[in-house]
Protein backbone atom coordinates (compact mmCIF):
# COMPACT_ATOMS: atom_id res chain seq x y z
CA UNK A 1 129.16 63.69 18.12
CA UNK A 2 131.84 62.18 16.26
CA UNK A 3 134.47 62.67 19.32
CA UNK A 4 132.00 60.76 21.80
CA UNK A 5 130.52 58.03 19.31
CA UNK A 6 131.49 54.28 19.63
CA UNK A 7 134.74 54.02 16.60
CA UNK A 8 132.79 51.33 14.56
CA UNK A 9 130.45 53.65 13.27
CA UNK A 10 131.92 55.81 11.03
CA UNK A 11 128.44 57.49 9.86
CA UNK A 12 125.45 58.51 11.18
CA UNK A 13 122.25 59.48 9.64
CA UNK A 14 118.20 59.41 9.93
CA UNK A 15 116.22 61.65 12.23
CA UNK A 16 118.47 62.73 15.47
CA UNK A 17 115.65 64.18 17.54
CA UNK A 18 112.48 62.39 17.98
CA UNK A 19 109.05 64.00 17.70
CA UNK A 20 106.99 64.89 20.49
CA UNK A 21 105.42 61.91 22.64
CA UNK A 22 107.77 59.53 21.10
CA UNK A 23 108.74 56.60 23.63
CA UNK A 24 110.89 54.04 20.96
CA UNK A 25 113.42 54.15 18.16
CA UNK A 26 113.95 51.64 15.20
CA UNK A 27 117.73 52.24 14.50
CA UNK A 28 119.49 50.12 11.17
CA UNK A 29 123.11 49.44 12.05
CA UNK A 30 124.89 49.20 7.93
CA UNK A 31 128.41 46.85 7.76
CA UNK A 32 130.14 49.40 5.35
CA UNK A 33 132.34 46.64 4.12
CA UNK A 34 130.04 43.54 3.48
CA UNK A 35 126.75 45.90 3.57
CA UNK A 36 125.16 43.47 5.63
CA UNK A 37 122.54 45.67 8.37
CA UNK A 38 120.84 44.70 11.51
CA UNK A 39 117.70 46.34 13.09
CA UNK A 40 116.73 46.97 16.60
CA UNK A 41 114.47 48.66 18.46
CA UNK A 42 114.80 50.26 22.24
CA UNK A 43 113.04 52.16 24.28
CA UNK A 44 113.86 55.41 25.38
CA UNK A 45 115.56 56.45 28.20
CA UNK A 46 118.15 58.84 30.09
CA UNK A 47 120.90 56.54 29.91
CA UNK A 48 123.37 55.87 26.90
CA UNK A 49 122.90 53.17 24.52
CA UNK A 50 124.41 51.46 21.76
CA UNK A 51 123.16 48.35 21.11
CA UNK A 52 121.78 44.72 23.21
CA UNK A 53 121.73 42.80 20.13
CA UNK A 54 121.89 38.64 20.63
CA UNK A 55 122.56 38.00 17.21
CA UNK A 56 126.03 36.19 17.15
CA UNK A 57 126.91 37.63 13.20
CA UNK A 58 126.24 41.14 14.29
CA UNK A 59 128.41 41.01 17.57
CA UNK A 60 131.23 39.02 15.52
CA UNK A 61 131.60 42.03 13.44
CA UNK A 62 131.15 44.75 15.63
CA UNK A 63 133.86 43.38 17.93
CA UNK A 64 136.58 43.42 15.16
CA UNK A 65 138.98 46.13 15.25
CA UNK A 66 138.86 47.37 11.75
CA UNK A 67 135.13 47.49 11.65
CA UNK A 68 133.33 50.28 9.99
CA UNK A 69 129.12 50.64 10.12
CA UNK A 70 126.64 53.20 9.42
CA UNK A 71 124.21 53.91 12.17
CA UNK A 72 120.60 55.35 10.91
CA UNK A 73 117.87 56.30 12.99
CA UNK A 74 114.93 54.71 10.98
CA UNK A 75 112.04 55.74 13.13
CA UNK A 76 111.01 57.42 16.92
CA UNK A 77 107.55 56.70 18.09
């Protein structure tokens, strides 16, 4: 929901609704402007999520103001 979705992601794509039995996702966060991506994986639960990532390149540029990813959905299992 694009009303409800952190602003740094400006798209979204990739498989929304996982299949049946699925207990993971593999999600690709895309840098729109350097198209730089990161990968994670979490497991699934009731509460939101966005991301836990350590990685000190991928926090520098989703804490700017102007920043702009894509968020895909690679894979639920």
């Amino acid at each position: 929901n694009p009303s409800t979705r952190p602003t740094e992601i400006e798209s979204v794509g990739g498989e929304l609704y996982p299949p049946s039995g699925c207990t993971s996702t593999v999600y690709k966060f895309t840098n729109l402007d350097t198209k730089m991506w990161y990968v994670g994986m979490h497991r699934e639960t009731d509460k939101p999520y966005f991301t836990s990532s350590t990685n000190p390149k991928f926090k520098s540029d989703l804490a700017k103001p102007d920043a702009r990813f894509h968020f895909e959905i690679k894979r639920k299992c």
